[in-house]
N, C-alpha and C. Protein backbone atom coordinates (compact mmCIF):
# COMPACT_ATOMS: atom_id res chain seq x y z
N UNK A 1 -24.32 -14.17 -46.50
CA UNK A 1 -22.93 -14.00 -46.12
C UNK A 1 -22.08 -15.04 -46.84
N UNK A 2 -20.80 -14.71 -47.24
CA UNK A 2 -20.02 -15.54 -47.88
C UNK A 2 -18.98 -15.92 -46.95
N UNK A 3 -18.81 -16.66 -46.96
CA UNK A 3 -17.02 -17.57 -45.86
C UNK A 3 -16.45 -18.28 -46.47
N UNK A 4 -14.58 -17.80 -46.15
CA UNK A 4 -13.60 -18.39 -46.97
C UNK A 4 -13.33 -19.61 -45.70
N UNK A 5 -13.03 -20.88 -45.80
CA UNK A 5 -12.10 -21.96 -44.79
C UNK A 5 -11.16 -22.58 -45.48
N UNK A 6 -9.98 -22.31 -44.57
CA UNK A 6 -8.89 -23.28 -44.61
C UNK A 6 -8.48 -24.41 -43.82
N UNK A 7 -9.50 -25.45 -43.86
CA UNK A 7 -8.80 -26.34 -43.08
C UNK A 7 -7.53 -27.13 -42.69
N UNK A 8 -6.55 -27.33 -43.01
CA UNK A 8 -5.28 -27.21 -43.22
C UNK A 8 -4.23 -26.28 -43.06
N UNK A 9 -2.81 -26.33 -42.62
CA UNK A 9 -1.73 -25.90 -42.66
C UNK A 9 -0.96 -26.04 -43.54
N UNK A 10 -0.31 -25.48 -43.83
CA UNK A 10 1.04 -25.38 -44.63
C UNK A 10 1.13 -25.37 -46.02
N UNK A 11 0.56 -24.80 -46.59
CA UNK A 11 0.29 -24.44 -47.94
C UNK A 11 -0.54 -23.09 -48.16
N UNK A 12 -0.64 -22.18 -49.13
CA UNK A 12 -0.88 -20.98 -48.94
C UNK A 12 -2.11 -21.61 -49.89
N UNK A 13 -2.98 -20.49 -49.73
CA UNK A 13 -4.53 -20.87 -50.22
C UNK A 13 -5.12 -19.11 -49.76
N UNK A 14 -5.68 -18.79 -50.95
CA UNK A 14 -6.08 -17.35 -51.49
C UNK A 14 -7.50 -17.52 -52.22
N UNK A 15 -8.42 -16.40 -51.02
CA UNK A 15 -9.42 -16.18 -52.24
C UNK A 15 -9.88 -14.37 -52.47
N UNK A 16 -10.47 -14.06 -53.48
CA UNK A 16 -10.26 -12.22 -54.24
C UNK A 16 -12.06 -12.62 -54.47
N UNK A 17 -11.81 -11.31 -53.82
CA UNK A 17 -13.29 -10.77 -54.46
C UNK A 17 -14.11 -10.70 -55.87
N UNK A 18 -15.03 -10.58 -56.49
CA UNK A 18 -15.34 -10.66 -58.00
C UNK A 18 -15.33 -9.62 -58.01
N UNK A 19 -15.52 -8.25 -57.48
CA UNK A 19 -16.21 -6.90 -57.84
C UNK A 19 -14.65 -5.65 -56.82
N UNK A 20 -14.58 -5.16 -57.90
CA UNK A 20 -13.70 -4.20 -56.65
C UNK A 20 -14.60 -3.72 -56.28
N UNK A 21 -14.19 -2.80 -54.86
CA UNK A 21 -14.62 -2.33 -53.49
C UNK A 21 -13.77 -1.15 -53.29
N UNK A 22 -14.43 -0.59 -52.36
CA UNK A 22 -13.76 0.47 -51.90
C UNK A 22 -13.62 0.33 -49.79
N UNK A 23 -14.58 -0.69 -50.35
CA UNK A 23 -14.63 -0.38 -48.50
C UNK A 23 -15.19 -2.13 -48.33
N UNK A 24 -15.14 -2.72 -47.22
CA UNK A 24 -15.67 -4.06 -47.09
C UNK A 24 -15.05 -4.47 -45.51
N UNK A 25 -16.00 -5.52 -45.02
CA UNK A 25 -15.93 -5.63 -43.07
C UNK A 25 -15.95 -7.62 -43.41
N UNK A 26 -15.24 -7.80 -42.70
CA UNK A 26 -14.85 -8.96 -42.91
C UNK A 26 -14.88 -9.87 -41.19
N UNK A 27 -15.54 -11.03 -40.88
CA UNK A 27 -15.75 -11.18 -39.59
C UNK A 27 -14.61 -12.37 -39.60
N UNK A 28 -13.40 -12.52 -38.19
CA UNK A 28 -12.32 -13.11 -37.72
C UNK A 28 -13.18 -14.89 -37.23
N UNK A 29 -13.78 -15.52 -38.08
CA UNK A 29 -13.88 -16.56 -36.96
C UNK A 29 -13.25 -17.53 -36.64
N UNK A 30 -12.04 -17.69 -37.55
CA UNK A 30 -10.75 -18.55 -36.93
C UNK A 30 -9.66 -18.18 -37.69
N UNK A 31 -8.28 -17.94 -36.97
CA UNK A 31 -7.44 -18.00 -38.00
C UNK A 31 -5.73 -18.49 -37.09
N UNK A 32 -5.60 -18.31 -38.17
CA UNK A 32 -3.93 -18.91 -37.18
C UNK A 32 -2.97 -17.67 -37.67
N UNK A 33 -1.54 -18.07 -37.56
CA UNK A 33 -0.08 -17.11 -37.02
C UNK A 33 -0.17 -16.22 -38.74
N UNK A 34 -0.69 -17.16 -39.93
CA UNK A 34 0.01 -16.64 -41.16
C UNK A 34 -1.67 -16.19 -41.93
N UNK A 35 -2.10 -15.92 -41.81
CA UNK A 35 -3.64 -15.49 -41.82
C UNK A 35 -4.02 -13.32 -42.47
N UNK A 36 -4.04 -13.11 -43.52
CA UNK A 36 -3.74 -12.03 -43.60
C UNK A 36 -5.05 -11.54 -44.45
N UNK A 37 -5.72 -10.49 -44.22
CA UNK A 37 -7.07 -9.73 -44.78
C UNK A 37 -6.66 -8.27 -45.48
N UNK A 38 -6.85 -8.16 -46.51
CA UNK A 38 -6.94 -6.82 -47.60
C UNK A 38 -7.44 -6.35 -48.27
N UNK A 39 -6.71 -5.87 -49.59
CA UNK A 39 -7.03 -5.39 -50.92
C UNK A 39 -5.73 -5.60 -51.92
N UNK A 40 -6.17 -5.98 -52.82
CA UNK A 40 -4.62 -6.42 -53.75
C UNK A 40 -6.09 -5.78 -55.39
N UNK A 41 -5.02 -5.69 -56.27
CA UNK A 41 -5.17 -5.48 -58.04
C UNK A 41 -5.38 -7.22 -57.93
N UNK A 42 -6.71 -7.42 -59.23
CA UNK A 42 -6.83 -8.33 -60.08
C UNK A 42 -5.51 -9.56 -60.52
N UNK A 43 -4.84 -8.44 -61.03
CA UNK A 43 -3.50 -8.66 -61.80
C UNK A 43 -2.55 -9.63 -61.34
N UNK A 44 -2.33 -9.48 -59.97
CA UNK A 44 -1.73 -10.39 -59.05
C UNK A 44 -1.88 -11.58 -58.40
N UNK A 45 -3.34 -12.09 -58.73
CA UNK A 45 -3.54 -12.79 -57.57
C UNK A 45 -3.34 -14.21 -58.10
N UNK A 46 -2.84 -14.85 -56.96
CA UNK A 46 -2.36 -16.60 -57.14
C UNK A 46 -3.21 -16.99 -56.22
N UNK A 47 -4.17 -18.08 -56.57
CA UNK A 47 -5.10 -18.93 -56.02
C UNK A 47 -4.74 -19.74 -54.72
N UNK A 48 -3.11 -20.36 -55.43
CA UNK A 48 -2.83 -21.38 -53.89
C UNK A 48 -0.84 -21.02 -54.07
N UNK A 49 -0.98 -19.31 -53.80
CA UNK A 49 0.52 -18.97 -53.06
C UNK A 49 0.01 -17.57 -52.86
N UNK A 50 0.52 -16.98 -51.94
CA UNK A 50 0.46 -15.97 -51.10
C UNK A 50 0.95 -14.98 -51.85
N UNK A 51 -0.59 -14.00 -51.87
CA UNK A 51 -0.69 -12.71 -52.70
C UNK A 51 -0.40 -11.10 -52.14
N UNK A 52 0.24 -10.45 -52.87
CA UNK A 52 0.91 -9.13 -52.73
C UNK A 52 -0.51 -8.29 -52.82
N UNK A 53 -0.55 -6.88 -51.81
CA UNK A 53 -1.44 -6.44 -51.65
C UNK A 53 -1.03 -5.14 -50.53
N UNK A 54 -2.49 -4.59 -50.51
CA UNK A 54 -2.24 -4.15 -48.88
C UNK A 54 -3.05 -4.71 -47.85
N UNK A 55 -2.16 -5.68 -47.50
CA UNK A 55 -2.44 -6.34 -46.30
C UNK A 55 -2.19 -6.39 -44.90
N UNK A 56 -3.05 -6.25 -44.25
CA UNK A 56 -2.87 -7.20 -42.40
C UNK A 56 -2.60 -8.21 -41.89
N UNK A 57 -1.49 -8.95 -41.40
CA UNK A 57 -2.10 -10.07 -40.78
C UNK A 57 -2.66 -9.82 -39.36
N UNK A 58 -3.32 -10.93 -39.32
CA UNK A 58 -4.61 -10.34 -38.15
C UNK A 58 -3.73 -10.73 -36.88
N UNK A 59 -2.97 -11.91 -36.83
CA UNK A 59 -2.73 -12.38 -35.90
C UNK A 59 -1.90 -11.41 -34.68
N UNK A 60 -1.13 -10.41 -35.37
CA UNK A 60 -0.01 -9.49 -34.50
C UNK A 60 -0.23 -8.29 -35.54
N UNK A 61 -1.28 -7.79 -36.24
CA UNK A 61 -1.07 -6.71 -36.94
C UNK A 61 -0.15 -5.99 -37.33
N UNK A 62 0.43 -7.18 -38.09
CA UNK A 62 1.73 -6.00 -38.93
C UNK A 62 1.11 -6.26 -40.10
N UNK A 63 1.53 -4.68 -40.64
CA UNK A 63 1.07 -4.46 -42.38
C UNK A 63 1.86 -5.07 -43.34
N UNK A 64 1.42 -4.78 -44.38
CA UNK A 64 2.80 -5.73 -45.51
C UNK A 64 2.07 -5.36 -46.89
N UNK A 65 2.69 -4.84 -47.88
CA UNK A 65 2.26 -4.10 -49.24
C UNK A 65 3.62 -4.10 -49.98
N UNK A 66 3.32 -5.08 -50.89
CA UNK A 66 4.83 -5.48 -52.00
C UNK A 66 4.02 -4.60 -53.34
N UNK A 67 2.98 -3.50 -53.26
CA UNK A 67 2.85 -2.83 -54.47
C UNK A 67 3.76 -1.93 -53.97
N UNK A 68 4.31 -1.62 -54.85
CA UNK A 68 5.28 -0.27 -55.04
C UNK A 68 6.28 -0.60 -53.58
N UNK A 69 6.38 0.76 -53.18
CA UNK A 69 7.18 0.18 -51.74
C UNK A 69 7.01 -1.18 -51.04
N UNK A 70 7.91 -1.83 -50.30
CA UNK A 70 7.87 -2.81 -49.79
C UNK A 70 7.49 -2.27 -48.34
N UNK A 71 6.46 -2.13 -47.57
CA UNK A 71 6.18 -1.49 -46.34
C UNK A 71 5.69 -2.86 -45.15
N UNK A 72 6.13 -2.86 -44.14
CA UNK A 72 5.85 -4.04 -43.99
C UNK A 72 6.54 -3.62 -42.32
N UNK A 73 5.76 -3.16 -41.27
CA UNK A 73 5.75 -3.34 -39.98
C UNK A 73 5.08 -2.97 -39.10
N UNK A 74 4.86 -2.98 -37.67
CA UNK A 74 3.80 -2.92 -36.93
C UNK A 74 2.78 -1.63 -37.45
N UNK A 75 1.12 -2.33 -37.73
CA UNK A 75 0.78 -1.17 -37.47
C UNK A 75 -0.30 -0.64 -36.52
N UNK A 76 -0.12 -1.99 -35.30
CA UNK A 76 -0.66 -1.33 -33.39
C UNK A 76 -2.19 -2.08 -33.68
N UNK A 77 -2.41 -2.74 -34.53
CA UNK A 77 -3.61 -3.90 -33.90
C UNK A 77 -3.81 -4.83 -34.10
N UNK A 78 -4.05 -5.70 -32.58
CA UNK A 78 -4.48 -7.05 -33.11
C UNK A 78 -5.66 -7.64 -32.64
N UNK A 79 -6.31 -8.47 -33.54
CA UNK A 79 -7.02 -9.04 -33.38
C UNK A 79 -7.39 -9.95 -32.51
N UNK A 80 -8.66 -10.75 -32.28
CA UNK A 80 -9.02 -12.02 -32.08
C UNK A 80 -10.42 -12.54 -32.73
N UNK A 81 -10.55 -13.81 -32.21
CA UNK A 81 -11.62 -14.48 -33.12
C UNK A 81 -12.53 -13.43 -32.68
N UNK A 82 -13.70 -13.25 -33.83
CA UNK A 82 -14.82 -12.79 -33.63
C UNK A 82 -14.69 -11.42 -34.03
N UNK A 83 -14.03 -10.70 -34.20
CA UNK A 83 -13.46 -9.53 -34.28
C UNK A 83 -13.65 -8.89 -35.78
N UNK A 84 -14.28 -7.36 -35.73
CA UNK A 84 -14.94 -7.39 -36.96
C UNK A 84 -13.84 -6.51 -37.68
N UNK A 85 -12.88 -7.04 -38.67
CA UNK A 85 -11.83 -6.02 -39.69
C UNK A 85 -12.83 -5.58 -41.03
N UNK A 86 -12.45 -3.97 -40.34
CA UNK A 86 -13.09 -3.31 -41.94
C UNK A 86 -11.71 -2.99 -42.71
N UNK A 87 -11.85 -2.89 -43.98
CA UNK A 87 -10.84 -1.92 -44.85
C UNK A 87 -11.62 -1.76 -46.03
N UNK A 88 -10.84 -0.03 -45.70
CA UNK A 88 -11.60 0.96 -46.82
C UNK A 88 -10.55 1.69 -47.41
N UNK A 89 -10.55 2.47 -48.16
CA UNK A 89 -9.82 3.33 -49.06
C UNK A 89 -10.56 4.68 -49.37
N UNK A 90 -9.71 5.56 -48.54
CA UNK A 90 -10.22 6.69 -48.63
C UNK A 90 -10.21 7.72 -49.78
N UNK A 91 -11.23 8.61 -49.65
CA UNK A 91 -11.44 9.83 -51.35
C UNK A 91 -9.80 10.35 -51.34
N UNK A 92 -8.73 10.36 -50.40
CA UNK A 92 -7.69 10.72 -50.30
C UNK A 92 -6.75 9.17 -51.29
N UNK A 93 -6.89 8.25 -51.71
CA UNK A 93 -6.26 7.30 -51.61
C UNK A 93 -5.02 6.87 -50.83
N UNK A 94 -5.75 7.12 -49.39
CA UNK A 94 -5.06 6.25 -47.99
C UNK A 94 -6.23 4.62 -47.89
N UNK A 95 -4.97 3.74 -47.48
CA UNK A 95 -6.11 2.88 -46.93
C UNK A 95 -5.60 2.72 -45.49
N UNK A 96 -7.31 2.14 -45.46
CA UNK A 96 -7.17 2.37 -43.89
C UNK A 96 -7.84 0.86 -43.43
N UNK A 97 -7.37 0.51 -41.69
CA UNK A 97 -8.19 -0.71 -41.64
C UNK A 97 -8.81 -0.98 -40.32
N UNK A 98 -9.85 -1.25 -39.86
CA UNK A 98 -10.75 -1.01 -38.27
C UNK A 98 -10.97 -2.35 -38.00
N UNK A 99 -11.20 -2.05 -36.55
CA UNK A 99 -11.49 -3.13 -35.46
C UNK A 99 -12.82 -2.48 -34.95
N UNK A 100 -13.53 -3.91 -35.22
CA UNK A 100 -14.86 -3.60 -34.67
C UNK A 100 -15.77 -2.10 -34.46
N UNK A 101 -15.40 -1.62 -35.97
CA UNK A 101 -16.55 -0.16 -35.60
C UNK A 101 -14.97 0.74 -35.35
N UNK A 102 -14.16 0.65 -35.15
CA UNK A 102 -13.11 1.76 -34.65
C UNK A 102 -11.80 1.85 -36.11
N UNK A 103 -11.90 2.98 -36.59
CA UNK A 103 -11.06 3.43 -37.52
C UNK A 103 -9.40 3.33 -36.55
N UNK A 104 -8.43 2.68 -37.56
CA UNK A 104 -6.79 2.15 -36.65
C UNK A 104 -6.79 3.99 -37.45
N UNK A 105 -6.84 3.75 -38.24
CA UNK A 105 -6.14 5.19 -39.27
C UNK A 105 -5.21 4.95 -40.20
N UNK A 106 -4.15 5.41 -40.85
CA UNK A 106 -4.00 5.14 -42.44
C UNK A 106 -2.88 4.33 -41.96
N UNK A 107 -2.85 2.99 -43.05
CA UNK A 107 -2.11 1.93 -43.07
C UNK A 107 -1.00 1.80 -44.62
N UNK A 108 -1.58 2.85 -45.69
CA UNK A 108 -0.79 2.53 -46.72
C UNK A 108 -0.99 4.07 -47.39
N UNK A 109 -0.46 4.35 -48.49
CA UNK A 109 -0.86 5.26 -49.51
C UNK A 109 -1.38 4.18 -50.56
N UNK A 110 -2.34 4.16 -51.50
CA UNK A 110 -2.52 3.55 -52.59
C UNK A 110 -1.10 3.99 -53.67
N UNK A 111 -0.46 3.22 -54.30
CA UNK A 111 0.56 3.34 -55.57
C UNK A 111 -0.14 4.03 -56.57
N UNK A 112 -0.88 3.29 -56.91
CA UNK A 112 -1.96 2.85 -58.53
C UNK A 112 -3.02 3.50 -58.19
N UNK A 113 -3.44 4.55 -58.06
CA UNK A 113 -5.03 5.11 -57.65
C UNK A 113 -5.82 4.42 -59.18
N UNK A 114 -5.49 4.20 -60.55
CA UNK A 114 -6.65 4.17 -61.33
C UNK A 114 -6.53 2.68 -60.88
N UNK A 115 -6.02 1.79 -60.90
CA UNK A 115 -5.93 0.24 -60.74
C UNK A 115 -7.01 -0.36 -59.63
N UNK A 116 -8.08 -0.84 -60.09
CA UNK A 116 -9.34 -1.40 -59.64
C UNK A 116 -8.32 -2.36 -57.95
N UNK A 117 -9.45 -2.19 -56.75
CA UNK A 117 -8.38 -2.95 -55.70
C UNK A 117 -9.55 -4.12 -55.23
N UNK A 118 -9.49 -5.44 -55.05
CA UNK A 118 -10.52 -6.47 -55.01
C UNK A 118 -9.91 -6.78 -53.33
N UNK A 119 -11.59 -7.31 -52.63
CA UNK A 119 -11.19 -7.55 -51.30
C UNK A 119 -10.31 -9.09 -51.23
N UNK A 120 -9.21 -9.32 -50.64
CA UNK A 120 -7.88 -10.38 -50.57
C UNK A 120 -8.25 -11.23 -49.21
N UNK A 121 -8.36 -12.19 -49.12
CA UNK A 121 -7.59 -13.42 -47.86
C UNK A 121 -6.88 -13.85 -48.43
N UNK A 122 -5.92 -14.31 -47.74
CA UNK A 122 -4.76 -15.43 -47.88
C UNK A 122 -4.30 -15.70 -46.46
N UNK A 123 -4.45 -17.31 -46.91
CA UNK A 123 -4.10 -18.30 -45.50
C UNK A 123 -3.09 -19.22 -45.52
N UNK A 124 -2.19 -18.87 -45.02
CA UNK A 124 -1.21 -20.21 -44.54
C UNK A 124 -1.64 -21.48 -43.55
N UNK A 125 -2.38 -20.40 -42.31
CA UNK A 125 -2.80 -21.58 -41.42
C UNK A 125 -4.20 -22.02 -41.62
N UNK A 126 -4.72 -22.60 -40.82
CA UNK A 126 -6.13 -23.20 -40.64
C UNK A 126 -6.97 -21.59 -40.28
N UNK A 127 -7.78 -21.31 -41.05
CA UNK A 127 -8.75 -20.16 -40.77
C UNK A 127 -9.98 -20.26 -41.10
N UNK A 128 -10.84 -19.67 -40.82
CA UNK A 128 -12.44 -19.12 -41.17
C UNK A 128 -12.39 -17.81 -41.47
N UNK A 129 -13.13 -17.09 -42.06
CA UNK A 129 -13.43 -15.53 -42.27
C UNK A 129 -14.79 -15.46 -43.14
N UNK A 130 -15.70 -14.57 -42.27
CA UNK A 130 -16.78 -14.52 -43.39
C UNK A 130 -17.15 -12.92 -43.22
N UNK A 131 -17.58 -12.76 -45.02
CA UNK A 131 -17.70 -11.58 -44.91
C UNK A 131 -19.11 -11.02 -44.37
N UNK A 132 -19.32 -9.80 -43.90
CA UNK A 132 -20.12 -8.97 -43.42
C UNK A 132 -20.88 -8.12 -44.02
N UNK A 133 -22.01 -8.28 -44.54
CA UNK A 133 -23.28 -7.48 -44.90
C UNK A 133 -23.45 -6.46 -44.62
């Protein structure tokens, strides 16, 4: 298993997958208010400032995707520690994102269907997240 930590506040701190994915489960074991789990393009990503994608934050589940449309409000789940977030991307290019084993249902349209999508954290606050086998 691999785990991202942020010990610290107040500075944004990002880590991307090596391999795109289509699907990937990611386990909650700490995170704070600015704490957000996805899929973003290669292309975009900034190491230590907060990356555009289609993302969750876990804390109050609102969505947020600065590809193409700017979409960005409740989309009805939230988390807590321990709590297992999948996101996948469906043969439809919808993505979608689950709580523990339970499909929420579609959270975005993909923009870019040929554009490779790598699994995203980005942390503002103090977090843990490790991924799931």
């Amino acid at each position: 298993m691999k785990t991202a930590t942020k010990s610290s506040h107040g500075s944004w701190s990002s880590v991307i997958g090596a391999e795109p994915v289509t699907s990937f489960d990611i386990r909650l074991d700490q995170y704070g208010q600015h704490n957000y789990v996805g899929l973003s393009p290669r292309s975009s990503f900034i190491a230590d400032g907060y990356n555009h994608g289609y993302v969750i934050q876990v804390h109050n589940g609102y969505k947020s995707s600065q590809l193409g449309k700017n979409d960005q409000h409740c989309y009805g789940a939230i988390f807590s520690p321990g709590d297992i977030v999948t996101v996948r991307v469906t043969n439809g290019n919808e993505i979608h994102f689950g709580k523990n084993g339970q499909d929420l249902g579609k959270a975005f349209m993909v923009t870019a269907p040929t554009v490779p999508l790598f699994p995203l954290v980005t942390m503002y606050s103090i977090g843990k997240v490790t991924i799931v086998d």
